[in-house]
Each structure stands twice: as structure tokens, then as C-alpha cells.
N, C-alpha and C. Protein backbone atom coordinates (compact mmCIF):
# COMPACT_ATOMS: atom_id res chain seq x y z
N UNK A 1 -10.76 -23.71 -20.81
CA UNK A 1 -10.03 -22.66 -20.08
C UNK A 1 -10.86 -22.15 -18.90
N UNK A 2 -12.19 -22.03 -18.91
CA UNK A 2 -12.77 -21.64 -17.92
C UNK A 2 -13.07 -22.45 -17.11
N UNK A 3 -13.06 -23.71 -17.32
CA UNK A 3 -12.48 -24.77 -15.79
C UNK A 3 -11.56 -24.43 -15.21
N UNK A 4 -10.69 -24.08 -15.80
CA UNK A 4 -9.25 -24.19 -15.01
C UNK A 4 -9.13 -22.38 -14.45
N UNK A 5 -9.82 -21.80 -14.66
CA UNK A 5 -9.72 -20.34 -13.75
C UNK A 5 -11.00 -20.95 -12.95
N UNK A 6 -12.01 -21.82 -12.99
CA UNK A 6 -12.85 -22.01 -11.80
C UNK A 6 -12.19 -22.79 -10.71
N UNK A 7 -11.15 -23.42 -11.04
CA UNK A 7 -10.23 -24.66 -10.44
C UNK A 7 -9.56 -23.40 -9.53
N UNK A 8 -9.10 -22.76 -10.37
CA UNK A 8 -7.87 -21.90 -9.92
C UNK A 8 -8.39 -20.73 -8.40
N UNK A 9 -9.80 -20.24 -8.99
CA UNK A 9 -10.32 -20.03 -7.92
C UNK A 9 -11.10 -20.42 -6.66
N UNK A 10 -11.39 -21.59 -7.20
CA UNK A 10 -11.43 -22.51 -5.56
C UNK A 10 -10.10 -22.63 -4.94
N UNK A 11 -8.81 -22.60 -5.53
CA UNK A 11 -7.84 -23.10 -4.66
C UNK A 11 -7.57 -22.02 -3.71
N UNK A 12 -7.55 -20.70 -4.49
CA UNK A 12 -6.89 -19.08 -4.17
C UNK A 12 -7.98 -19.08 -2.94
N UNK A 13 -9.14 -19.68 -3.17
CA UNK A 13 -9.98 -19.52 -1.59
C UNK A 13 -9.99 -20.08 -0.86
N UNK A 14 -9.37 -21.12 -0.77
CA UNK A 14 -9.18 -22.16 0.13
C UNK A 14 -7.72 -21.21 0.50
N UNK A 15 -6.84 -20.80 -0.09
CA UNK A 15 -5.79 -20.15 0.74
C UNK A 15 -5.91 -18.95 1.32
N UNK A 16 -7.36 -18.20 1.01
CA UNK A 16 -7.52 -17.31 1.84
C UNK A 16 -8.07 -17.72 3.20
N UNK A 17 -8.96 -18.56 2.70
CA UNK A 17 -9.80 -19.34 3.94
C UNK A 17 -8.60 -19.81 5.05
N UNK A 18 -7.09 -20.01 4.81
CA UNK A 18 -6.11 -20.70 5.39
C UNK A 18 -5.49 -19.46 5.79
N UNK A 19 -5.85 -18.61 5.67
CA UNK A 19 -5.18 -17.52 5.98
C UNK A 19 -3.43 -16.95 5.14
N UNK A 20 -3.88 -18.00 4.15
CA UNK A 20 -2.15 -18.16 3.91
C UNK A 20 -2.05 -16.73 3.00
N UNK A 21 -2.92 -16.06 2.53
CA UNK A 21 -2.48 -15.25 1.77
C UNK A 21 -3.61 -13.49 1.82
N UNK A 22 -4.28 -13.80 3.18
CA UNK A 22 -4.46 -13.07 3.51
C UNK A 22 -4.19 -11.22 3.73
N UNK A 23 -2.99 -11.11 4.26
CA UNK A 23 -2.64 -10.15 4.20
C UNK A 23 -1.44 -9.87 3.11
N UNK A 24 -1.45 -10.40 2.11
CA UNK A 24 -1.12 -10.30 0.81
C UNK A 24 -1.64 -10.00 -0.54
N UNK A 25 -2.06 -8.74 -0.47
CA UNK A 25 -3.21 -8.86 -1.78
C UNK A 25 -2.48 -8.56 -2.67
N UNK A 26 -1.02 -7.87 -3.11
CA UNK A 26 -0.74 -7.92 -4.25
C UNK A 26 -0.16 -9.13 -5.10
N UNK A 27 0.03 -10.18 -3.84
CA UNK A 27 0.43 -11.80 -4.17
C UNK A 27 -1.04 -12.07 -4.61
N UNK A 28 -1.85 -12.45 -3.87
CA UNK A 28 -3.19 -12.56 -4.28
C UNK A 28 -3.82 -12.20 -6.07
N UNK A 29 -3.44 -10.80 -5.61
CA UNK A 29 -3.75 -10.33 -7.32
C UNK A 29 -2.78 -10.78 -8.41
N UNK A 30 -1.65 -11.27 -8.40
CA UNK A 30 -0.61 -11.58 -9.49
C UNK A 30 -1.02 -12.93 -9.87
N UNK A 31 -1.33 -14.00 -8.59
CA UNK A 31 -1.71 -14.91 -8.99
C UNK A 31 -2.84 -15.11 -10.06
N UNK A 32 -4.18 -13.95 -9.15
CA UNK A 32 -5.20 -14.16 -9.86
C UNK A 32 -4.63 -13.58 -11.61
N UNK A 33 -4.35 -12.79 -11.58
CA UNK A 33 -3.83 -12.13 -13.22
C UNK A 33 -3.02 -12.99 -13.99
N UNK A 34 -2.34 -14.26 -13.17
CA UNK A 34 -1.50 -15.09 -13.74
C UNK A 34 -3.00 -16.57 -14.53
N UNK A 35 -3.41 -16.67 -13.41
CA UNK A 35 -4.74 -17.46 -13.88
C UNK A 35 -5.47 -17.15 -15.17
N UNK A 36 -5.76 -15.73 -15.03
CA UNK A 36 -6.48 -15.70 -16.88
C UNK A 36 -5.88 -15.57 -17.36
């Protein structure tokens, strides 16, 4: 399980890094809360 929230958070940064979810932090946070 803790691969896959380390997986999960390289991706979520690569979409910040893309700007894609940037000015979205409560998307941001649901995802992350959906991850653990």
C-alpha cells in the first residue's frame, strides 16, 4: 500500500508541476484523501 500512495504522489506532482491542478487545492486534496 505504501507504494502505491508513493506512486500516487509522484503523479499528483507531476500535475502540479503541469500546472494542471494548480489552482485547485480542494481537487488536489480529495484526490490526495482518496489515495490513502
Amino acid at each position: 500500500m505504501k507504494g502505491n500512495i508513493n506512486k500516487t504522489l509522484r503523479i499528483i506532482l507531476r500535475l502540479v508541476e503541469a500546472g494542471l491542478v494548480k489552482d485547485d487545492k480542494s481537487l488536489l486534496t480529495g484526490v490526495i484523501l482518496q489515495a490513502l
